[in-house]
N, C-alpha and C. Protein backbone atom coordinates (compact mmCIF):
# COMPACT_ATOMS: atom_id res chain seq x y z
N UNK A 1 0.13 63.63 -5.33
CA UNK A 1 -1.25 64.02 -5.25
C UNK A 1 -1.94 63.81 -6.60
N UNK A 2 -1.52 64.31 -7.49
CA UNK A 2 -2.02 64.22 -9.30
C UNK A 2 -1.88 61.98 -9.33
N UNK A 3 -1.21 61.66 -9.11
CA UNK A 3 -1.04 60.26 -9.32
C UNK A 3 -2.51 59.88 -8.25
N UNK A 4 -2.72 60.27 -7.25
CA UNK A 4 -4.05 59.45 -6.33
C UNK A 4 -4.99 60.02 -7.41
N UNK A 5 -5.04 61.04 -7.56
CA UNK A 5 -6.11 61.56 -8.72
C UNK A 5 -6.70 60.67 -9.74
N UNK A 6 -5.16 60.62 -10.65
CA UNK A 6 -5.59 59.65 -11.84
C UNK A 6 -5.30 58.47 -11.31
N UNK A 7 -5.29 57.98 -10.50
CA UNK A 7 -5.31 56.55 -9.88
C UNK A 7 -7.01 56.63 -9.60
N UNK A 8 -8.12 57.19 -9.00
CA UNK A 8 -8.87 57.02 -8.57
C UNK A 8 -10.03 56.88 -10.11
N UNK A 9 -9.58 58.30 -10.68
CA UNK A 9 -10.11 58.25 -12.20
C UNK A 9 -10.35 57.14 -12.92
N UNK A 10 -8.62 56.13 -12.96
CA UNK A 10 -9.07 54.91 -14.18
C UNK A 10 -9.82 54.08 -13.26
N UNK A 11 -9.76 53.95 -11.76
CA UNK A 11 -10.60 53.61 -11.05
C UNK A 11 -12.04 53.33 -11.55
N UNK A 12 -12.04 54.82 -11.12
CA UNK A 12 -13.55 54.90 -11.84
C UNK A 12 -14.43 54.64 -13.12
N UNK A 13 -13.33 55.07 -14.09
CA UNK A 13 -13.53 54.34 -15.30
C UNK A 13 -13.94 52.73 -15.75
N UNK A 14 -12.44 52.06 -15.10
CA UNK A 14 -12.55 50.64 -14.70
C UNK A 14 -14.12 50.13 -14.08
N UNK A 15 -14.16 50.47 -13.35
CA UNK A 15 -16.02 50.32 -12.72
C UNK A 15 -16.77 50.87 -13.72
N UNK A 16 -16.93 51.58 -14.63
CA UNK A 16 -18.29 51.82 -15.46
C UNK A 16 -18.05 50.93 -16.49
N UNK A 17 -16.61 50.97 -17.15
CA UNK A 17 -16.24 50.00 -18.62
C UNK A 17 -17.09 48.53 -17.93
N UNK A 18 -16.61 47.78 -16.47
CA UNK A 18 -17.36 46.70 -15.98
C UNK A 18 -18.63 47.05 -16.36
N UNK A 19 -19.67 47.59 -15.61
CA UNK A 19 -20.53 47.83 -15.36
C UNK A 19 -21.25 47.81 -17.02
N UNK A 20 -21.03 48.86 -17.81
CA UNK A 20 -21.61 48.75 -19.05
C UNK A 20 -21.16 47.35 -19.93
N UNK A 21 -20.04 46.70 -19.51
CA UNK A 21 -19.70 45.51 -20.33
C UNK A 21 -20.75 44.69 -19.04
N UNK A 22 -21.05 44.09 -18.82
CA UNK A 22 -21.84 43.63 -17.93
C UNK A 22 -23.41 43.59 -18.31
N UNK A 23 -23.59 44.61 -18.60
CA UNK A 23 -25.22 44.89 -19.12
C UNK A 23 -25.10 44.76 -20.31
N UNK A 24 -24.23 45.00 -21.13
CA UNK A 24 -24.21 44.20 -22.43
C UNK A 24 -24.45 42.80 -22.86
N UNK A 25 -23.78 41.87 -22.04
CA UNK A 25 -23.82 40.85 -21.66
C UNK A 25 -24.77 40.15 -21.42
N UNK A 26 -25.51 40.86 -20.45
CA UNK A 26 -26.94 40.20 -19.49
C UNK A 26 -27.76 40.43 -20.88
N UNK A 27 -27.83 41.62 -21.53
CA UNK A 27 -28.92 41.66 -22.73
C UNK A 27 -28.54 40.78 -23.97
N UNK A 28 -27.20 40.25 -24.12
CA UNK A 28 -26.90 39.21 -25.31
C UNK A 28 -27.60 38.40 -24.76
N UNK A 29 -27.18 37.41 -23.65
CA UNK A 29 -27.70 36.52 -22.70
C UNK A 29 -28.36 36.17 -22.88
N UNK A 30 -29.84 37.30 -22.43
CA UNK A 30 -31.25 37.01 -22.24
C UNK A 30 -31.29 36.89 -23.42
N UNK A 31 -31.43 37.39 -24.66
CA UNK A 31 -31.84 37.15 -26.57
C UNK A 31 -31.86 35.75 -26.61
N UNK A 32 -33.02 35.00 -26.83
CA UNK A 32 -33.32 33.62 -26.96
C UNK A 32 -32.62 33.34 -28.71
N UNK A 33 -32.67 34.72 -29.55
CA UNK A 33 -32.25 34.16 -30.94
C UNK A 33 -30.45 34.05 -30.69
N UNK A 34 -30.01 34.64 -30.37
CA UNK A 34 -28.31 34.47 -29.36
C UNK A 34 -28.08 33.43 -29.08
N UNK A 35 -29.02 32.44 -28.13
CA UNK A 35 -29.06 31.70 -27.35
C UNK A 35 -29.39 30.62 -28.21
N UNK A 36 -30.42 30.36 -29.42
CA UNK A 36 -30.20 28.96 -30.10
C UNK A 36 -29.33 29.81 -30.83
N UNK A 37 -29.13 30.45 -31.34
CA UNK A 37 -27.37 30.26 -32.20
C UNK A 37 -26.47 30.16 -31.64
N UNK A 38 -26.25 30.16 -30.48
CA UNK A 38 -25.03 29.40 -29.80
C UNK A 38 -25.41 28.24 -29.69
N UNK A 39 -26.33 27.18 -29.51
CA UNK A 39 -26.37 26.36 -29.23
C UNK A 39 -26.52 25.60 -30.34
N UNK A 40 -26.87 26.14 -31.73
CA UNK A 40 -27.11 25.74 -33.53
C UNK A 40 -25.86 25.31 -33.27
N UNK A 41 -24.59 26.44 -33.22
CA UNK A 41 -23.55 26.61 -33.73
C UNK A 41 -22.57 25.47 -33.00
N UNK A 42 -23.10 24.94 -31.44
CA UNK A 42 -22.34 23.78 -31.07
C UNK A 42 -22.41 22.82 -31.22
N UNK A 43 -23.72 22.68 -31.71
CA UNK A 43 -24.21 20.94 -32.03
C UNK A 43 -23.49 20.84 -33.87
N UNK A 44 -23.54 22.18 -34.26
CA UNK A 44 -23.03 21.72 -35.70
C UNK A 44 -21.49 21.38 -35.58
N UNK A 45 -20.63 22.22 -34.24
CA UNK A 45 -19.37 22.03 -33.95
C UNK A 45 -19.30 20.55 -33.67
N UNK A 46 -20.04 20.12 -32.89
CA UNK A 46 -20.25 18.59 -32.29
C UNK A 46 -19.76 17.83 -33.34
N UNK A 47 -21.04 17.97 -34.13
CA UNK A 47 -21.22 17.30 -35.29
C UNK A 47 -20.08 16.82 -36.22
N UNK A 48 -19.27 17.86 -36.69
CA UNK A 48 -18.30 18.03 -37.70
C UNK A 48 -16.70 17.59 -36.80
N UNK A 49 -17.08 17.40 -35.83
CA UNK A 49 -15.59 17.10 -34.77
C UNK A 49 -16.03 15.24 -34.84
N UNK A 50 -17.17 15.32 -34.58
CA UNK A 50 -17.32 13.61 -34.41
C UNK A 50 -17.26 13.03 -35.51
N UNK A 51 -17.50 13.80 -36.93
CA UNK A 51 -17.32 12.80 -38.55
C UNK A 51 -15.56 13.32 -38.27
N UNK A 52 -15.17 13.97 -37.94
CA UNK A 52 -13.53 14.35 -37.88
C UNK A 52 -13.03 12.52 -37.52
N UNK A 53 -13.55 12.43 -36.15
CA UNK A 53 -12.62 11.53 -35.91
C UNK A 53 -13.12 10.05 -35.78
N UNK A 54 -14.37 9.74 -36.52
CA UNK A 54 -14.63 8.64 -37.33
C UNK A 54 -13.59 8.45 -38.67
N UNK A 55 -13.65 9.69 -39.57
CA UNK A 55 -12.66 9.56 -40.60
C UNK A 55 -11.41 9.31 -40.21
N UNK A 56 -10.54 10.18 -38.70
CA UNK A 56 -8.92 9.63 -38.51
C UNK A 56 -8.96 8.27 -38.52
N UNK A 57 -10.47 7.60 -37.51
CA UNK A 57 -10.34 6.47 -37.29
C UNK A 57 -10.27 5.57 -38.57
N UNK A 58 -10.98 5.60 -39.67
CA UNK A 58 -11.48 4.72 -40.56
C UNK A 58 -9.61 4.95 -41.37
N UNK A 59 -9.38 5.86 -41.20
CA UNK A 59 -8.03 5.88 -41.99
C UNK A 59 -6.84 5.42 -41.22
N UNK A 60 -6.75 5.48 -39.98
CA UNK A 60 -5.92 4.56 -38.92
C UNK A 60 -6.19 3.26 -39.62
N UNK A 61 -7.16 2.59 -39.09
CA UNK A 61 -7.75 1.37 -39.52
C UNK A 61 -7.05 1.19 -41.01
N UNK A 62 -7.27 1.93 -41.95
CA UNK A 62 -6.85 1.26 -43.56
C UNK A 62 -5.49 1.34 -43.33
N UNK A 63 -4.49 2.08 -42.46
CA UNK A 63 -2.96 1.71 -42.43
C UNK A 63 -2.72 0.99 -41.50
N UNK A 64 -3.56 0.40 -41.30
CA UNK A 64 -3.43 -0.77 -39.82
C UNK A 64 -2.62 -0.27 -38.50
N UNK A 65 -2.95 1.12 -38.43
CA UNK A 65 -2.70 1.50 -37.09
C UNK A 65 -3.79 1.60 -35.64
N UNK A 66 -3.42 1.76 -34.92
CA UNK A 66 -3.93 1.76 -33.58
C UNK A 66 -5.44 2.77 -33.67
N UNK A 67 -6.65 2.80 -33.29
CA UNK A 67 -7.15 3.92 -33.60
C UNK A 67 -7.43 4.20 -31.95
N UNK A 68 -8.22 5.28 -31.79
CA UNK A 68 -8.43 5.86 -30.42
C UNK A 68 -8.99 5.42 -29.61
N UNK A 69 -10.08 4.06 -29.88
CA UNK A 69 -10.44 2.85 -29.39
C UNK A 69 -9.92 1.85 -28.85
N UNK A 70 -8.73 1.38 -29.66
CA UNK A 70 -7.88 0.60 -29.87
C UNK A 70 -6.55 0.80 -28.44
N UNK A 71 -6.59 2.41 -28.55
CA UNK A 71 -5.50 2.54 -27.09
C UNK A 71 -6.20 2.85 -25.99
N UNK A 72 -7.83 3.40 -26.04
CA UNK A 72 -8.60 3.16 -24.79
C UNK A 72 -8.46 1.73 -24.04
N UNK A 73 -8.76 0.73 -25.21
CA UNK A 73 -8.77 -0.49 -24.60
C UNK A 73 -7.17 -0.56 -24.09
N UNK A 74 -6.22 -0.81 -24.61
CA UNK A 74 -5.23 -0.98 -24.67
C UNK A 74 -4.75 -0.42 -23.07
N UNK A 75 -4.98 1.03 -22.56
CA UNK A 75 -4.81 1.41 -21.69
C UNK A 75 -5.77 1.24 -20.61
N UNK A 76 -7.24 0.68 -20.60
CA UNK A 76 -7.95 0.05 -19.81
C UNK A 76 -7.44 -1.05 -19.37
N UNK A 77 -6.99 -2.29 -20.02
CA UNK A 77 -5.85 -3.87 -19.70
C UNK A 77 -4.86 -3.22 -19.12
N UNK A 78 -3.90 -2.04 -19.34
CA UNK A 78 -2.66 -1.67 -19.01
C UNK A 78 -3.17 -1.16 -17.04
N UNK A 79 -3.72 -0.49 -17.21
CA UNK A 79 -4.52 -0.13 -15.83
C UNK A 79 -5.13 -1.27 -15.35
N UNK A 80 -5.89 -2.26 -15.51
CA UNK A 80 -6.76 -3.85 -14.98
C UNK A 80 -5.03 -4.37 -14.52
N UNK A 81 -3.93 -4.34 -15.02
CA UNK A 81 -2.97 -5.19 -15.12
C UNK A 81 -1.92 -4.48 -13.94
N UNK A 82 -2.23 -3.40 -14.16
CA UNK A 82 -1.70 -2.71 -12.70
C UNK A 82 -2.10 -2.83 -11.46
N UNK A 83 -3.40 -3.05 -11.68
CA UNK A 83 -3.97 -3.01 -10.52
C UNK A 83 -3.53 -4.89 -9.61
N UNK A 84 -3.81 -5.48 -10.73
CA UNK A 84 -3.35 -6.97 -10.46
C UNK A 84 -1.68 -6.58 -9.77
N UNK A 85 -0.91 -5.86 -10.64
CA UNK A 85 0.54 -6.11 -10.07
C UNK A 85 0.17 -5.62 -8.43
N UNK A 86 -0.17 -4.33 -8.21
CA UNK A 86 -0.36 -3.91 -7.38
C UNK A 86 -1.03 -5.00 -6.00
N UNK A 87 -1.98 -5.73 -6.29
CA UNK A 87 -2.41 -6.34 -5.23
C UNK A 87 -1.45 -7.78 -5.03
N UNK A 88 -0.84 -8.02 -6.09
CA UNK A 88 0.41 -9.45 -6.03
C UNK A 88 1.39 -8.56 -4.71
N UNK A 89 1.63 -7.65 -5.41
CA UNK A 89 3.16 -6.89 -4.66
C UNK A 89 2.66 -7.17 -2.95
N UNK A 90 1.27 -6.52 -2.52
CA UNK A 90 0.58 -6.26 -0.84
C UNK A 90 1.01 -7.64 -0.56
N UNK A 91 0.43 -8.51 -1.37
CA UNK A 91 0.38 -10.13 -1.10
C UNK A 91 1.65 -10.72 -0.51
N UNK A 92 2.80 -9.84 -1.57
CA UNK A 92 4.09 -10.86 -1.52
C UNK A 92 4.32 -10.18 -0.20
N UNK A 93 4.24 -8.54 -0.07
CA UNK A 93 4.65 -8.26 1.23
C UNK A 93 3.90 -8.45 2.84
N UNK A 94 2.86 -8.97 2.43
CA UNK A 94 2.35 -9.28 3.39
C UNK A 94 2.75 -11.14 3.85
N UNK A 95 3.29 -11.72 3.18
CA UNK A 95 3.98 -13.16 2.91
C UNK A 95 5.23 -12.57 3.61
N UNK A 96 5.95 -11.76 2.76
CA UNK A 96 6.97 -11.25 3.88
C UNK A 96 7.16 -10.92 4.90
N UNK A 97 5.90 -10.03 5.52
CA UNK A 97 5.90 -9.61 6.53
C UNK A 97 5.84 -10.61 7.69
N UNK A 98 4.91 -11.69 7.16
CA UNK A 98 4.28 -12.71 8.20
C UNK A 98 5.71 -13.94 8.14
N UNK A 99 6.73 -14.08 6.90
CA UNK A 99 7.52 -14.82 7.18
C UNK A 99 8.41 -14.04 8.18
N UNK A 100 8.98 -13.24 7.91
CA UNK A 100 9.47 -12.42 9.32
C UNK A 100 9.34 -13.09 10.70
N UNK A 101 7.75 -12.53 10.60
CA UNK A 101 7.13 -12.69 12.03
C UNK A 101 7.42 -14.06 12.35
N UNK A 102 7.12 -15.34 11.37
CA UNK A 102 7.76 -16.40 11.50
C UNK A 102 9.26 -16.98 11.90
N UNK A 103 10.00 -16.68 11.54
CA UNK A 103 11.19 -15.95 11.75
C UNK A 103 12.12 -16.05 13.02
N UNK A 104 10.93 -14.53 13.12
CA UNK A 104 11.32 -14.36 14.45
C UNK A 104 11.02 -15.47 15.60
N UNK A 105 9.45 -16.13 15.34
CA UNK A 105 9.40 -16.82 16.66
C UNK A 105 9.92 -18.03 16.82
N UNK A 106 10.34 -18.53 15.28
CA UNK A 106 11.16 -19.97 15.76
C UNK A 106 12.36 -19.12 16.22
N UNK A 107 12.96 -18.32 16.32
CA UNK A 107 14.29 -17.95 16.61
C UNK A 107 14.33 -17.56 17.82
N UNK A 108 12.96 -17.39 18.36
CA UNK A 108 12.80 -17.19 19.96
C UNK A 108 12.34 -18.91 20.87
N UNK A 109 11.94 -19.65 20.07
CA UNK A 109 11.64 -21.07 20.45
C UNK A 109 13.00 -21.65 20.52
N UNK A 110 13.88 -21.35 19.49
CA UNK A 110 14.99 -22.03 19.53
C UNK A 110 15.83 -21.24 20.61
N UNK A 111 16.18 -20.42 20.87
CA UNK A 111 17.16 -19.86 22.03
C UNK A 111 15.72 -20.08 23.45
N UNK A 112 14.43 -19.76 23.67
CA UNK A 112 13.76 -20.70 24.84
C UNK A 112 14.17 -22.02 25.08
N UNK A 113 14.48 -22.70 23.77
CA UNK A 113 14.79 -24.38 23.89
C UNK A 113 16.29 -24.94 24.10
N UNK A 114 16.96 -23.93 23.69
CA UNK A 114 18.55 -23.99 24.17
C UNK A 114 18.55 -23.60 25.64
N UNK A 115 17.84 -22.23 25.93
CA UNK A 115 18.51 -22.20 27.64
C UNK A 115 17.68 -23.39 28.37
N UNK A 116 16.36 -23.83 27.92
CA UNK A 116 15.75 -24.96 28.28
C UNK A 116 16.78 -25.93 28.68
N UNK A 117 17.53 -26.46 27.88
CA UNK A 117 18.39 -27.40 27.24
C UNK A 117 19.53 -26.93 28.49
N UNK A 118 20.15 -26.12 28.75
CA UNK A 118 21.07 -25.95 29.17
C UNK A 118 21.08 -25.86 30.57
N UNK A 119 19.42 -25.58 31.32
CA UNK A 119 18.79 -25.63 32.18
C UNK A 119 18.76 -26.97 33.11
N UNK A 120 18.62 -27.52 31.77
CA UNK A 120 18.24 -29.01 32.22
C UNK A 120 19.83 -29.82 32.66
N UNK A 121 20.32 -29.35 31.82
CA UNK A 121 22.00 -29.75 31.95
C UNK A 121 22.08 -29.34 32.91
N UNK A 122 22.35 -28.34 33.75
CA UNK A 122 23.03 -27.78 34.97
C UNK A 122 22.09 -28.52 36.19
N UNK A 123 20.75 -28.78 35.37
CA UNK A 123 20.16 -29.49 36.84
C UNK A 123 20.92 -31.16 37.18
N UNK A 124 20.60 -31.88 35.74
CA UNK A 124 21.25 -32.89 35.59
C UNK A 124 22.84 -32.85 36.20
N UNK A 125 23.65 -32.66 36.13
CA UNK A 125 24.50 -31.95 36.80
C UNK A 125 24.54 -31.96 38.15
N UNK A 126 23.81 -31.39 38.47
CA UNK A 126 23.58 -31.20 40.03
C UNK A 126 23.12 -32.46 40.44
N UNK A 127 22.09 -33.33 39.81
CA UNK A 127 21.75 -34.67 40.27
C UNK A 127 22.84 -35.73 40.55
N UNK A 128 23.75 -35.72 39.37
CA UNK A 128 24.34 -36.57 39.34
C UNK A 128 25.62 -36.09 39.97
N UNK A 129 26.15 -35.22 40.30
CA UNK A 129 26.71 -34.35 41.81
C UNK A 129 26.30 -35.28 42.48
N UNK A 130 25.03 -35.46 43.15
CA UNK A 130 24.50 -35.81 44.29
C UNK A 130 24.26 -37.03 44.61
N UNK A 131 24.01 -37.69 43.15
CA UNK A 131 24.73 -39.19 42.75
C UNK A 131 25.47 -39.67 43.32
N UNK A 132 27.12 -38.79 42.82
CA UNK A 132 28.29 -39.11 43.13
C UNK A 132 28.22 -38.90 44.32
N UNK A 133 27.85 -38.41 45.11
CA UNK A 133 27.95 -37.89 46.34
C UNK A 133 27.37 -39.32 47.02
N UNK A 134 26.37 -39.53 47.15
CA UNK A 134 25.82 -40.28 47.47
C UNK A 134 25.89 -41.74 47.64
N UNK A 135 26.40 -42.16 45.97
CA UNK A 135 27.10 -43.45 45.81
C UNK A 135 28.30 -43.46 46.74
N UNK A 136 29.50 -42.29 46.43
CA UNK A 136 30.48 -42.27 47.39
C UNK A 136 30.71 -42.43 48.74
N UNK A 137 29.38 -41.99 49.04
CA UNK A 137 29.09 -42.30 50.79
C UNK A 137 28.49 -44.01 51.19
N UNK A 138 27.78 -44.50 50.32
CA UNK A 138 26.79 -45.41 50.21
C UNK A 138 28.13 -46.85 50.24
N UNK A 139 29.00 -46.85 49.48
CA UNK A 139 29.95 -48.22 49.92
C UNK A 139 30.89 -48.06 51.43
N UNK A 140 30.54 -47.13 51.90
CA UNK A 140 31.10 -46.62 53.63
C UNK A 140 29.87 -47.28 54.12
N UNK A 141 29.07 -46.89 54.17
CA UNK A 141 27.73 -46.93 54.54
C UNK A 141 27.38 -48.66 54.40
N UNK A 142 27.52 -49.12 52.68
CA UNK A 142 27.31 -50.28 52.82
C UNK A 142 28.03 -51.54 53.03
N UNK A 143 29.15 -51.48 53.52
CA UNK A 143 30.27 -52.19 54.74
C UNK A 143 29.53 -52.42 55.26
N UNK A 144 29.19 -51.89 56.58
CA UNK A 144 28.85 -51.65 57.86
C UNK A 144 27.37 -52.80 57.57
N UNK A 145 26.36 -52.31 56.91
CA UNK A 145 25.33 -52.96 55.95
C UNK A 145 25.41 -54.16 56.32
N UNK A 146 26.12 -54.41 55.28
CA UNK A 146 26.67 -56.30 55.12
C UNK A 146 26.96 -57.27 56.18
N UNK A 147 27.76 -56.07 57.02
CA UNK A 147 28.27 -56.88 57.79
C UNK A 147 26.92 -57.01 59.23
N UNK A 148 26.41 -56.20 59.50
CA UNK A 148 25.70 -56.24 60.28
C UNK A 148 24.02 -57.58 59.95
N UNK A 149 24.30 -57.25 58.23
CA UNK A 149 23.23 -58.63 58.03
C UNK A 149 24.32 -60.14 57.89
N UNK A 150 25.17 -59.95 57.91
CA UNK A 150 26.20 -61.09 57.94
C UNK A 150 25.84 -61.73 59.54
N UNK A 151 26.04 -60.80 60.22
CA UNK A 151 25.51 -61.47 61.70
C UNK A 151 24.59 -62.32 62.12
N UNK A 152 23.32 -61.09 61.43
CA UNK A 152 22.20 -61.70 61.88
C UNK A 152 22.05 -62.82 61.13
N UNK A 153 22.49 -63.72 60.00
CA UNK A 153 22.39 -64.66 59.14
C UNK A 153 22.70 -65.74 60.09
N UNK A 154 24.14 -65.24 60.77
CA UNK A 154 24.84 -66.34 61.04
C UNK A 154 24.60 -66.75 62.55
């Protein structure tokens, strides 16, 4: 019971410490003389950060090192050069992909053109079956032939 108590207490506390830090705040805020001295105080920050790193630069430069320019660019080409690998790589795999596909369909032309092939054989086959068949019957056949125009000749 004493613990919900002082539980509700810093509670309450907690909400006014907000509350008065809050209106403190809003009245720094609004103070226009607050307000250009924060803003004096960033442009002079600006200021003294940007001769900062003109000077690293100018002293990079006299030891002939890289300056912060120098690896912008450096990493702008490194990125342009990625991007190139990147669209070679789609290329090659898209070359791949389509030789595949290539691939595949002579490898389906060639087994169409073999049973073709083998098609044709079994017909051939069968013709010349019927050939033999035929020829075989055809010197029975052409006896009889001969002799019957042998007659009429004679």
């Amino acid at each position: 019971m004493a613990t919900d108590d002082l539980s509700k207490l810093t509670g309450e506390w907690y909400r006014q410490w907000e509350s008065s830090v809050s209106k403190w705040w809003d009245t720094v805020l609004e103070d226009p003389t607050f307000v250009k001295g924060m803003g004096d105080n960033l442009a002079q920050n600006a200021r003294a950060r940007s001769r900062w790193e003109e000077s690293v630069d100018q002293s990079m430069e006299a030891m002939h090192l890289p300056t912060k320019k120098d690896i912008v660019r450096v990493a702008r080409i490194a990125s342009l050069l990625e991007d190139r690998v990147v669209a070679v790589e789609d290329q090659v795999l898209a070359l791949g992909d389509q030789l595949d596909r290539i691939e595949k369909e002579t490898l389906r032309a060639r087994v169409d053109s073999a049973e073709a092939l083998l098609a044709l054989g079994d017909r051939l086959a069968a013709i010349e079956a019927k050939l033999d068949a035929l020829t075989g019957a055809a010197p029975a056949d052409d006896k009889p032939a001969t002799a019957r125009r042998g007659r009429k000749e004679s």
